[in-house]
N, C-alpha and C. Protein backbone atom coordinates (compact mmCIF):
# COMPACT_ATOMS: atom_id res chain seq x y z
N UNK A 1 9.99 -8.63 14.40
CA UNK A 1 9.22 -7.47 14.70
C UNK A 1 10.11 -6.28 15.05
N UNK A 2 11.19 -6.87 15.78
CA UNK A 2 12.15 -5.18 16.05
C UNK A 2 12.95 -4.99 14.83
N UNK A 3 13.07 -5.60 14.21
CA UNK A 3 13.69 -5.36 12.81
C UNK A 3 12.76 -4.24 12.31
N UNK A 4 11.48 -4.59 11.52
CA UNK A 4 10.55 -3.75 11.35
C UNK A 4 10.60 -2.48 11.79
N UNK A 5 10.51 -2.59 13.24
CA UNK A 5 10.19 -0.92 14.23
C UNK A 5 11.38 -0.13 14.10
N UNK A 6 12.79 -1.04 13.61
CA UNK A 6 13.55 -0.18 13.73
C UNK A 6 13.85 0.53 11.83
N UNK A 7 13.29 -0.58 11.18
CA UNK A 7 13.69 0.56 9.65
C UNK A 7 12.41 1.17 9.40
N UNK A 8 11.25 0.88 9.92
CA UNK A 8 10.32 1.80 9.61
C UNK A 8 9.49 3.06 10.53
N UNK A 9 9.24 3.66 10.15
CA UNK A 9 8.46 5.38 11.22
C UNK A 9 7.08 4.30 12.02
N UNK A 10 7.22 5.32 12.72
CA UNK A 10 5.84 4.55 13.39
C UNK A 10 4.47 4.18 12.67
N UNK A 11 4.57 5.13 12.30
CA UNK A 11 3.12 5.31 11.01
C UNK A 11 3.70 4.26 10.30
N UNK A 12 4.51 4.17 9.25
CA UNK A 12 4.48 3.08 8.19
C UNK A 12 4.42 1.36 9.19
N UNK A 13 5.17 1.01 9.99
CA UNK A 13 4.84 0.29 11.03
C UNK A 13 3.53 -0.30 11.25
N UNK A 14 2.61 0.56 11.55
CA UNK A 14 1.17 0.71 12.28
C UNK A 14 0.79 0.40 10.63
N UNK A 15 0.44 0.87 9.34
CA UNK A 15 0.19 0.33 8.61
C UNK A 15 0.14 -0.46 7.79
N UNK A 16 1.75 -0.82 7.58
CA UNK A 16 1.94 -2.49 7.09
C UNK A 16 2.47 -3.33 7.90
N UNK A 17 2.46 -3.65 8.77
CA UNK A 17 2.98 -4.42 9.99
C UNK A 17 1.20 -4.95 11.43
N UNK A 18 0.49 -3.99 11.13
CA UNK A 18 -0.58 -3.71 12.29
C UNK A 18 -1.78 -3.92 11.20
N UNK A 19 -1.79 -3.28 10.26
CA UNK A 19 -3.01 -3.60 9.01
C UNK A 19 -3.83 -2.28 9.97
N UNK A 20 -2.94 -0.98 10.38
CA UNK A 20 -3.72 0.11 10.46
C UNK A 20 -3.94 0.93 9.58
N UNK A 21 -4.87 2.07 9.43
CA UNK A 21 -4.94 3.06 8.71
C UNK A 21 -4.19 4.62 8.52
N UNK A 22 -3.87 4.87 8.04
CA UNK A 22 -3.69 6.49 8.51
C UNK A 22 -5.15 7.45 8.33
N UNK A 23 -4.94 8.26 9.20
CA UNK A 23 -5.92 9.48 9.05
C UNK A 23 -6.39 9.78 7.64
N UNK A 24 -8.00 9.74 7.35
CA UNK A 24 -8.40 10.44 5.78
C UNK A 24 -7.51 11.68 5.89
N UNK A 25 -7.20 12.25 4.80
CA UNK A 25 -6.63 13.51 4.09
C UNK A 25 -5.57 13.78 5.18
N UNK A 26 -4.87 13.16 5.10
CA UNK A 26 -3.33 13.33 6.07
C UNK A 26 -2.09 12.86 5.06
N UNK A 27 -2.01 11.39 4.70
CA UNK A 27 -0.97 10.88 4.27
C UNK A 27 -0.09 12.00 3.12
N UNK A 28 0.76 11.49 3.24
CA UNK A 28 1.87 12.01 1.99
C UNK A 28 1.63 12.10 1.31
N UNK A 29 0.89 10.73 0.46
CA UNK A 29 0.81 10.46 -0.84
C UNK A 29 -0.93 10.77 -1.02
N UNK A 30 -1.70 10.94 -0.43
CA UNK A 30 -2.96 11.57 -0.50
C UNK A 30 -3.25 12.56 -1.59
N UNK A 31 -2.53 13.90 -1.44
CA UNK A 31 -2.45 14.54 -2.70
C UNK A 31 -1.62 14.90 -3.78
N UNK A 32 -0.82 13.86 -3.85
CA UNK A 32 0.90 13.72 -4.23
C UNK A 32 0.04 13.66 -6.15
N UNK A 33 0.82 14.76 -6.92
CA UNK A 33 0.49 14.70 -8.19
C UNK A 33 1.86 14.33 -8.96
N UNK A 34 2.72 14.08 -9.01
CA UNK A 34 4.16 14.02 -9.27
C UNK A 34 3.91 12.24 -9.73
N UNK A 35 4.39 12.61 -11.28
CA UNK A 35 4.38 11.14 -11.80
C UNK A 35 5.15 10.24 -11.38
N UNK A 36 5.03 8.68 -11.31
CA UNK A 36 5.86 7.98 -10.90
C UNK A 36 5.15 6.60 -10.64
N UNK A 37 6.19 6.05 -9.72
CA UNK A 37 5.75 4.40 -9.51
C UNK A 37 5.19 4.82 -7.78
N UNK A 38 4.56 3.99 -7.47
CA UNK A 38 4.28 3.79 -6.40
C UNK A 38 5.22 2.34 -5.47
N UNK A 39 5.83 2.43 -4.51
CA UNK A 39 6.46 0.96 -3.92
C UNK A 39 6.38 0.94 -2.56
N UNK A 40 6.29 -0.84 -2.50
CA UNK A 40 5.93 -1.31 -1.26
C UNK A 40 6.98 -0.45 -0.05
N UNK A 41 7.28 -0.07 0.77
CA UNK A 41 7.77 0.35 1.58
C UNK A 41 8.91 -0.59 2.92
N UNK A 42 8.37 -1.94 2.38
CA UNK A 42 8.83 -2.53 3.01
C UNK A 42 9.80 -3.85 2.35
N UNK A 43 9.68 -3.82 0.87
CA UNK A 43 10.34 -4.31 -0.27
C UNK A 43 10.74 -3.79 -1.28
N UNK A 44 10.00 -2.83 -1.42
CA UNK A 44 10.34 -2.08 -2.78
C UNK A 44 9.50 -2.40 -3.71
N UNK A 45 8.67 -3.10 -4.12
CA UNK A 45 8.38 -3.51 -5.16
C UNK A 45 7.13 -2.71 -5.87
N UNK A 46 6.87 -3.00 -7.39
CA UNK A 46 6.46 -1.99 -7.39
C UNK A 46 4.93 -2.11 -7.17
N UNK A 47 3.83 -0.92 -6.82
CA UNK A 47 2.74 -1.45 -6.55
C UNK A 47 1.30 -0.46 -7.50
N UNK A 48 1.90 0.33 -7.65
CA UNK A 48 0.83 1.30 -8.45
C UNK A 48 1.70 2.46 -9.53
N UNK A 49 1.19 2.93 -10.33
CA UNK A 49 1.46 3.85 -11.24
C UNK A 49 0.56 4.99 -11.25
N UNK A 50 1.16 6.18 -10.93
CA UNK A 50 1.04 7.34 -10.85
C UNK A 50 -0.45 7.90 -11.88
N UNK A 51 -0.47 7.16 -13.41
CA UNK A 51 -1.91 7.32 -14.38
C UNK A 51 -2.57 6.67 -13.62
N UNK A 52 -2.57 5.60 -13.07
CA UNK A 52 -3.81 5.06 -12.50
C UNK A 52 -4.20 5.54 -11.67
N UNK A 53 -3.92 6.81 -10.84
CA UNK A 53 -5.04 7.27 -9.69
C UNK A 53 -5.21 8.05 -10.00
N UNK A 54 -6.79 8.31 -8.57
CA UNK A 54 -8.05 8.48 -9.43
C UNK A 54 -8.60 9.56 -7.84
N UNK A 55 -9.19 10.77 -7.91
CA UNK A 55 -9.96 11.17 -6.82
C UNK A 55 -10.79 10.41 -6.29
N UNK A 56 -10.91 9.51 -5.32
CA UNK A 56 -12.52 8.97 -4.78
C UNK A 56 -12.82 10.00 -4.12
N UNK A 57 -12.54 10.85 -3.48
CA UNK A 57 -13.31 11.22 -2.23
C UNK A 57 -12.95 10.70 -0.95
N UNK A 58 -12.59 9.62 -0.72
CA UNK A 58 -12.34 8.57 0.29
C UNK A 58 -11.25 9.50 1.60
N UNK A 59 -10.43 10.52 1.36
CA UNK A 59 -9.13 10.97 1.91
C UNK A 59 -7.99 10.32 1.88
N UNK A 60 -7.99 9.02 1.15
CA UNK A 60 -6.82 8.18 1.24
C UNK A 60 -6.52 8.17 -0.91
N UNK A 61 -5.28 7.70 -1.09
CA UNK A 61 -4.81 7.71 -2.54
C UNK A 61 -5.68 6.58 -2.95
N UNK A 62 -6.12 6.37 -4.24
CA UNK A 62 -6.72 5.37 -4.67
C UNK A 62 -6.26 5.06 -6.05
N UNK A 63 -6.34 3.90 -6.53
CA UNK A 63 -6.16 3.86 -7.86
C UNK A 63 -6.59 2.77 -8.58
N UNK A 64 -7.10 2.29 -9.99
CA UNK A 64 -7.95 2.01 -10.57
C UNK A 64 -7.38 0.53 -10.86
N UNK A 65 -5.84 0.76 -10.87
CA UNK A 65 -4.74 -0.48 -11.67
C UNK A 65 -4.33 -0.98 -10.82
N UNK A 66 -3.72 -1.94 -10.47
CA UNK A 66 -2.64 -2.14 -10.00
C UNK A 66 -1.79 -2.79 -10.75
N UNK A 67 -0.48 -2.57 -11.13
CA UNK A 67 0.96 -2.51 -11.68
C UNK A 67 1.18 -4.41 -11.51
N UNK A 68 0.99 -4.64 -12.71
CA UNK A 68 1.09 -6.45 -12.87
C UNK A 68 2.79 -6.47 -12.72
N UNK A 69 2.72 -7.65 -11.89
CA UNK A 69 3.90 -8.08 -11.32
C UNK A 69 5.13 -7.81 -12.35
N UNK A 70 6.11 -6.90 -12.12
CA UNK A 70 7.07 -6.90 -13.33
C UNK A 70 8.30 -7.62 -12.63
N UNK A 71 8.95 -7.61 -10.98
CA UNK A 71 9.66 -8.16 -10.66
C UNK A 71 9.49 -8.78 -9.21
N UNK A 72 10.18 -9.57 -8.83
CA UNK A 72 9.54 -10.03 -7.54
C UNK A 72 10.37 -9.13 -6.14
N UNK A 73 9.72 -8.77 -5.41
CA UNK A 73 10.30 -7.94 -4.36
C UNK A 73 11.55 -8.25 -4.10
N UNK A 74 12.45 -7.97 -3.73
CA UNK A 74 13.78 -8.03 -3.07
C UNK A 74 13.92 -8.38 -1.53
N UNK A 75 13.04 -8.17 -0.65
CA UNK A 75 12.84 -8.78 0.36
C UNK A 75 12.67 -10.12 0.53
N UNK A 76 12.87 -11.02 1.48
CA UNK A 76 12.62 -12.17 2.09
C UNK A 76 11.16 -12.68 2.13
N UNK A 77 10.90 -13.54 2.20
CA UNK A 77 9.45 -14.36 2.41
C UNK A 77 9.05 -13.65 3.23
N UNK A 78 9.38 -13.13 4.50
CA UNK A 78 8.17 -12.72 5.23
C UNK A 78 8.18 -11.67 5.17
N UNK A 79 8.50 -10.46 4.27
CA UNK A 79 8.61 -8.93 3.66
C UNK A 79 7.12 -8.80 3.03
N UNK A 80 6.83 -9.90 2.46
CA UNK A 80 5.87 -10.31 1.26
C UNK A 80 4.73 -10.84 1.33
N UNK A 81 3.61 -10.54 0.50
CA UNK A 81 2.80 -11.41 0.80
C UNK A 81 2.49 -11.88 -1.10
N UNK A 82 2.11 -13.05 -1.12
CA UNK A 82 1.85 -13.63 -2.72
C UNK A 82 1.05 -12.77 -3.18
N UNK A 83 1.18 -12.23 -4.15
CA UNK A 83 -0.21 -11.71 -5.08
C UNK A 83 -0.55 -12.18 -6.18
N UNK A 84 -0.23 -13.21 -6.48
CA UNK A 84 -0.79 -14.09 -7.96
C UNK A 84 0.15 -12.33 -9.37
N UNK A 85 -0.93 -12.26 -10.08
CA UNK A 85 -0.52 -11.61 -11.16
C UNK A 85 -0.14 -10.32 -10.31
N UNK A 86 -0.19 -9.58 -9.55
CA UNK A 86 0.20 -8.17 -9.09
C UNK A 86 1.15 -8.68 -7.68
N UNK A 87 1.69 -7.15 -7.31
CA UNK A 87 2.24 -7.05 -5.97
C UNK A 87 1.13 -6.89 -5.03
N UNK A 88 0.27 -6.64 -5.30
CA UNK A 88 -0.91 -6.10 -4.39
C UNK A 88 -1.68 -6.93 -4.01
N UNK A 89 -2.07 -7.48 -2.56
CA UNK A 89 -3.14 -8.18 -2.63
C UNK A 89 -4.59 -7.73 -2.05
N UNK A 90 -5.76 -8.06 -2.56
CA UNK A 90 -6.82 -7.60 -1.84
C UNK A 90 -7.71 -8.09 -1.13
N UNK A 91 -8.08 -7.24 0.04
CA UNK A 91 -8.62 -8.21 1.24
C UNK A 91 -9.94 -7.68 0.98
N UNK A 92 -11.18 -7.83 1.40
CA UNK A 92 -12.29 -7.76 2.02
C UNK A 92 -12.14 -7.29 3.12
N UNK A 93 -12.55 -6.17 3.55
CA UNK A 93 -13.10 -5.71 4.82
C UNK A 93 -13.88 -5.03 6.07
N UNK A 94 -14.97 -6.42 6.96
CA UNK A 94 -16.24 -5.39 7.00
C UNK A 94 -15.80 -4.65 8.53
N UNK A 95 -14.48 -4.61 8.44
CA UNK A 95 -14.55 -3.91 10.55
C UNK A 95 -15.42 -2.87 10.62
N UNK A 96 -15.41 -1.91 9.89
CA UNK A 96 -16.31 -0.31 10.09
C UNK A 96 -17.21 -0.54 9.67
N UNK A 97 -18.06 -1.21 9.88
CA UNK A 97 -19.73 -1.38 9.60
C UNK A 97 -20.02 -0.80 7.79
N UNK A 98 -18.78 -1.27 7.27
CA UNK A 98 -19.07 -1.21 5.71
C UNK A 98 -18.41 -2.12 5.06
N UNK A 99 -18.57 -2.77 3.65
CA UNK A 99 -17.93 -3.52 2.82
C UNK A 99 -16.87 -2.43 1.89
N UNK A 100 -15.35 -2.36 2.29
CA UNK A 100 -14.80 -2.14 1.21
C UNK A 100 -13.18 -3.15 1.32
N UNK A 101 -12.44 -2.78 0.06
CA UNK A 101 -11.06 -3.68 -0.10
C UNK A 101 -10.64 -2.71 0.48
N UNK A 102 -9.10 -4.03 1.04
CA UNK A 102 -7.83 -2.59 1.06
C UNK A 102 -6.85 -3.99 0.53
């Protein structure tokens, strides 16, 4: 865990380490139009492509694809979590009195 706190900002921390959110219409990458890969932050690996997103509305980046596994992260087992065919895995989640993934 102090490994973590110490290569990552608090915010990235609180979101892949805590399974927190950031603020709707805050993040970096929220209105980021600049083509490219998207990567895990905490491996590198890659996780989305720049064509695949999409406006929801939501305030957070969204995207339609997710980027089928081309290499396996560079991090250690516990950097990672399995995603079968992608880097990405998706949860179910009803905490806010709604059904969506993250």
């Amino acid at each position: 865990d102090d490994r973590w706190k110490s290569e990552l900002t608090e915010e990235e921390y609180y979101v892949t380490r805590m399974k927190g959110t950031e603020r709707p219409f805050s993040g970096k990458y929220y209105n980021w139009k600049e083509a490219g890969t998207y990567t895990c932050v905490c491996c590198g690996a890659p996780l989305f492509d720049s064509d695949h997103k999409y406006e929801s509305g939501t305030g957070w980046p969204s995207f339609y694809r997710a980027l089928e596994q081309q290499q396996s992260c560079s991090g250690t087992a516990e950097d990672k979590v399995e995603c079968g065919e992608s880097n990405v895995a998706r949860n179910e989640d009803i905490s806010h009195g709604m059904v969506r993934t993250e």
